[in-house]
N, C-alpha and C. Protein backbone atom coordinates (compact mmCIF):
# COMPACT_ATOMS: atom_id res chain seq x y z
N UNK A 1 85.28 36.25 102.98
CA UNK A 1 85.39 37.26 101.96
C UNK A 1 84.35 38.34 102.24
N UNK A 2 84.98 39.54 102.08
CA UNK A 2 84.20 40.69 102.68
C UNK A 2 82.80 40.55 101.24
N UNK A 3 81.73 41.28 101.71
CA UNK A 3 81.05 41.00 100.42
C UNK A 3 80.66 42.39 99.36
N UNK A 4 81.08 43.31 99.76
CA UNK A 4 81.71 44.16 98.64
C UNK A 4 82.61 44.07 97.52
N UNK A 5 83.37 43.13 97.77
CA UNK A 5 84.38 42.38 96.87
C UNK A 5 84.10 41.34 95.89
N UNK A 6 82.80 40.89 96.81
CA UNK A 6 82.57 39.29 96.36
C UNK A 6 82.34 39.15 94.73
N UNK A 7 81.16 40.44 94.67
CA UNK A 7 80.90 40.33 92.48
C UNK A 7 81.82 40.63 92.20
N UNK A 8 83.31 41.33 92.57
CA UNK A 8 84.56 41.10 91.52
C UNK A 8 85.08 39.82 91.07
N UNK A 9 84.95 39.49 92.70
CA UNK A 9 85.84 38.02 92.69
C UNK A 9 84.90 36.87 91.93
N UNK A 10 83.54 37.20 91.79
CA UNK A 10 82.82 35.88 90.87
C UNK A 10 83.06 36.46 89.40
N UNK A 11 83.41 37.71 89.14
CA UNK A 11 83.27 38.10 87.87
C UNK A 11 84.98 38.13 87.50
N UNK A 12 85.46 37.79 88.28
CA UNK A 12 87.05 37.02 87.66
C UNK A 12 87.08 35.69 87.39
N UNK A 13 86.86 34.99 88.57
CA UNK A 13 86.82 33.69 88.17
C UNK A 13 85.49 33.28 87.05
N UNK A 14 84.54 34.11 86.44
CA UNK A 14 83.90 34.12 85.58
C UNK A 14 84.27 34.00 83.64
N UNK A 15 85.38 35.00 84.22
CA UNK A 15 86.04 35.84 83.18
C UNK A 15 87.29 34.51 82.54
N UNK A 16 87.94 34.00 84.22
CA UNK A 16 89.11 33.76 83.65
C UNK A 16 88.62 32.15 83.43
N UNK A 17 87.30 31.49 83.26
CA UNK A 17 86.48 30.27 82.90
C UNK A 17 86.53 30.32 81.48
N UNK A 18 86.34 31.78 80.97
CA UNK A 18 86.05 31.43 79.64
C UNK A 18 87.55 31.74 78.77
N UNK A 19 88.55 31.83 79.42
CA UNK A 19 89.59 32.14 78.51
C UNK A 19 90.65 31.05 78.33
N UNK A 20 91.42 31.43 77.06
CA UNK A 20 92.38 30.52 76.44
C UNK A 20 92.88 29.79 77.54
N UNK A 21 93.61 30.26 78.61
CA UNK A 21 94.39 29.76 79.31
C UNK A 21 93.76 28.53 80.30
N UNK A 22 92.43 28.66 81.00
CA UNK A 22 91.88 27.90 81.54
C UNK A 22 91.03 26.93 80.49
N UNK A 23 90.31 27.04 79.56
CA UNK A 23 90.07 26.03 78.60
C UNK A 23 91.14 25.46 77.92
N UNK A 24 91.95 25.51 77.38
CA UNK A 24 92.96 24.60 76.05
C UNK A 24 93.93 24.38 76.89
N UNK A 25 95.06 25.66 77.89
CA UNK A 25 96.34 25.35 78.24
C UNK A 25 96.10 24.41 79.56
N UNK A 26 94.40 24.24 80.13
CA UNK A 26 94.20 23.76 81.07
C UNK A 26 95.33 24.14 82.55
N UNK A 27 95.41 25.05 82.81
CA UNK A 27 96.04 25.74 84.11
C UNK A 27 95.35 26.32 84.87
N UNK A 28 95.52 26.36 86.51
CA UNK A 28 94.64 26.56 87.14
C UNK A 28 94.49 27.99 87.37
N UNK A 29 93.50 28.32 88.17
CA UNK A 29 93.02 29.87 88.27
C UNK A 29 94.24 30.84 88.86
N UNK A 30 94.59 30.29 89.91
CA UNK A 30 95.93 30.82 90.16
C UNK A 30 96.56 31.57 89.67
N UNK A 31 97.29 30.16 88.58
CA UNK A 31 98.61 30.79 87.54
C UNK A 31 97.81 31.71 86.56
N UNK A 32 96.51 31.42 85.85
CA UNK A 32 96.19 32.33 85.00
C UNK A 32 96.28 33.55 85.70
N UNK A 33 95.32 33.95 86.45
CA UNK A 33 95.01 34.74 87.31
C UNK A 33 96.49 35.82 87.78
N UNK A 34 97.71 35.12 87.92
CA UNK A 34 98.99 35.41 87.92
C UNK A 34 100.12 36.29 87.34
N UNK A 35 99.26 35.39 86.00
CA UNK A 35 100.07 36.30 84.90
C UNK A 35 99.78 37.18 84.20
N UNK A 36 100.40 37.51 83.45
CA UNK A 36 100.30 38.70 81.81
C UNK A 36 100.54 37.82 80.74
N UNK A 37 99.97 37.16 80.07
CA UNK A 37 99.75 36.20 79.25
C UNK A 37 99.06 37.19 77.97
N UNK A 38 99.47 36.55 76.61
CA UNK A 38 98.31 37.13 75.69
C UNK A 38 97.41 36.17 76.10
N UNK A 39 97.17 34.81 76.99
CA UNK A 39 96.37 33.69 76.76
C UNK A 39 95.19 34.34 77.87
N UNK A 40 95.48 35.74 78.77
CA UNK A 40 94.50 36.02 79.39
C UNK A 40 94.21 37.32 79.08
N UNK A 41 93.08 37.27 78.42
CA UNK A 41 92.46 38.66 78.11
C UNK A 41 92.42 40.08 78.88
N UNK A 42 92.55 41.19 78.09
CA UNK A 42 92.58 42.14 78.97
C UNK A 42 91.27 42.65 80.35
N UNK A 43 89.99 42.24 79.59
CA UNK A 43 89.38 42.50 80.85
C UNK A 43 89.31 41.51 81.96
N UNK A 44 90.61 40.32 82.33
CA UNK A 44 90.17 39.71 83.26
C UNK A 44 91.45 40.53 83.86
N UNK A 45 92.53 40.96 83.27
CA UNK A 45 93.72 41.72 83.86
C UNK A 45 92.87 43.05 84.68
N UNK A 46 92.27 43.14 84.12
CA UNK A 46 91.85 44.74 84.41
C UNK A 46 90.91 44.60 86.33
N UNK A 47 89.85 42.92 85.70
CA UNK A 47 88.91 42.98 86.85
C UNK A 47 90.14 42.36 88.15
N UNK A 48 91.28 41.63 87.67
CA UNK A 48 92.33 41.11 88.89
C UNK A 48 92.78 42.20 89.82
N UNK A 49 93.19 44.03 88.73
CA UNK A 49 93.80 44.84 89.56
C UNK A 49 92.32 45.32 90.45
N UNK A 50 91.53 45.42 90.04
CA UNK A 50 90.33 46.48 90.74
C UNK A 50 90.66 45.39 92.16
N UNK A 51 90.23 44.02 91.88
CA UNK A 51 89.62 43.45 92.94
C UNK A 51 90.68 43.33 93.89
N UNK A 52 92.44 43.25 93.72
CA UNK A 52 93.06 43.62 94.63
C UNK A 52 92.86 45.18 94.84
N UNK A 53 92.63 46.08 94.08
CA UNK A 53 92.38 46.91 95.11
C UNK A 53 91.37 47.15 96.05
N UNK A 54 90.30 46.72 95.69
CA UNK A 54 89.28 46.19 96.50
C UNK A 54 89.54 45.72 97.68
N UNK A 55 90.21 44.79 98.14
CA UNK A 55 90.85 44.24 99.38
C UNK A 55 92.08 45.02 99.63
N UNK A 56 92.67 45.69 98.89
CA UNK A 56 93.43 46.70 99.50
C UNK A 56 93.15 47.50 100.10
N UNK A 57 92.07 47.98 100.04
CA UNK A 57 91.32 49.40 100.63
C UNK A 57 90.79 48.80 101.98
N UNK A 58 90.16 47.36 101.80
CA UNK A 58 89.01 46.99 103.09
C UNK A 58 90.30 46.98 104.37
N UNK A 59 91.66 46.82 103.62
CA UNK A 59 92.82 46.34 104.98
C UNK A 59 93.44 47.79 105.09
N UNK A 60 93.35 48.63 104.58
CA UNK A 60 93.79 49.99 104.58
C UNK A 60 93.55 51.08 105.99
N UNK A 61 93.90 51.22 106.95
CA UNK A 61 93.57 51.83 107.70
C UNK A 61 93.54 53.47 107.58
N UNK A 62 94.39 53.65 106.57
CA UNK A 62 95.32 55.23 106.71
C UNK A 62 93.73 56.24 106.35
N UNK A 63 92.70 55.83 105.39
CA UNK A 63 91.42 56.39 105.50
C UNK A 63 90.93 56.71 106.95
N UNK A 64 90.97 55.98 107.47
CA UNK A 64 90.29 55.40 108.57
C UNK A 64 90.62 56.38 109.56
N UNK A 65 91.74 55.96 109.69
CA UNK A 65 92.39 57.02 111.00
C UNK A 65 92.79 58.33 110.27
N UNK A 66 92.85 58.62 109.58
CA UNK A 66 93.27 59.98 109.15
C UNK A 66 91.53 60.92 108.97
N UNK A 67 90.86 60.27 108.38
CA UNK A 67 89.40 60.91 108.00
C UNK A 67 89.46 61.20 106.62
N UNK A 68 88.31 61.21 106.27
CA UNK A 68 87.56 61.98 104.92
C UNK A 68 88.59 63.09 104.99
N UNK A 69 89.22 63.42 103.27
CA UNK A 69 89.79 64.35 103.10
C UNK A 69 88.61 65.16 102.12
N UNK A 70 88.84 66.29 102.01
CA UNK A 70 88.16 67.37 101.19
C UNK A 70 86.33 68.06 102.00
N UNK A 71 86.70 67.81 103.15
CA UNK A 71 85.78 67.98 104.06
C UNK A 71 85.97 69.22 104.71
């Protein structure tokens, strides 16, 4: 795991420790992590999209090879 990513990814699986779905419905990080549940709160929805984009960007080449735009 790249480590730019890494405090998202502890602050999801942080997030999704303390919610309905992983305490009471007892399901694993995965499926919570998965869904759109009311049983998973909105800021763990919110930290799931950043942190795929997070790893979207690190596999992203089109920055890369194209360059800094507004330069």
């Amino acid at each position: 795991m790249a480590k730019s990513c890494k405090g998202l990814a502890m602050e999801l699986v942080k997030c999704l420790s303390e919610s309905h779905c992983i305490k009471v419905e007892k399901k694993s990080y995965k499926e919570c992590a998965g869904q759109k549940s009311p049983s998973v709160p909105e800021k763990c929805v919110g930290l799931r999209e950043t942190y795929y984009m997070c790893k979207h960007n690190q596999v992203d080449m089109t920055a890369r090879i194209r360059g800094n735009k507004g330069y």
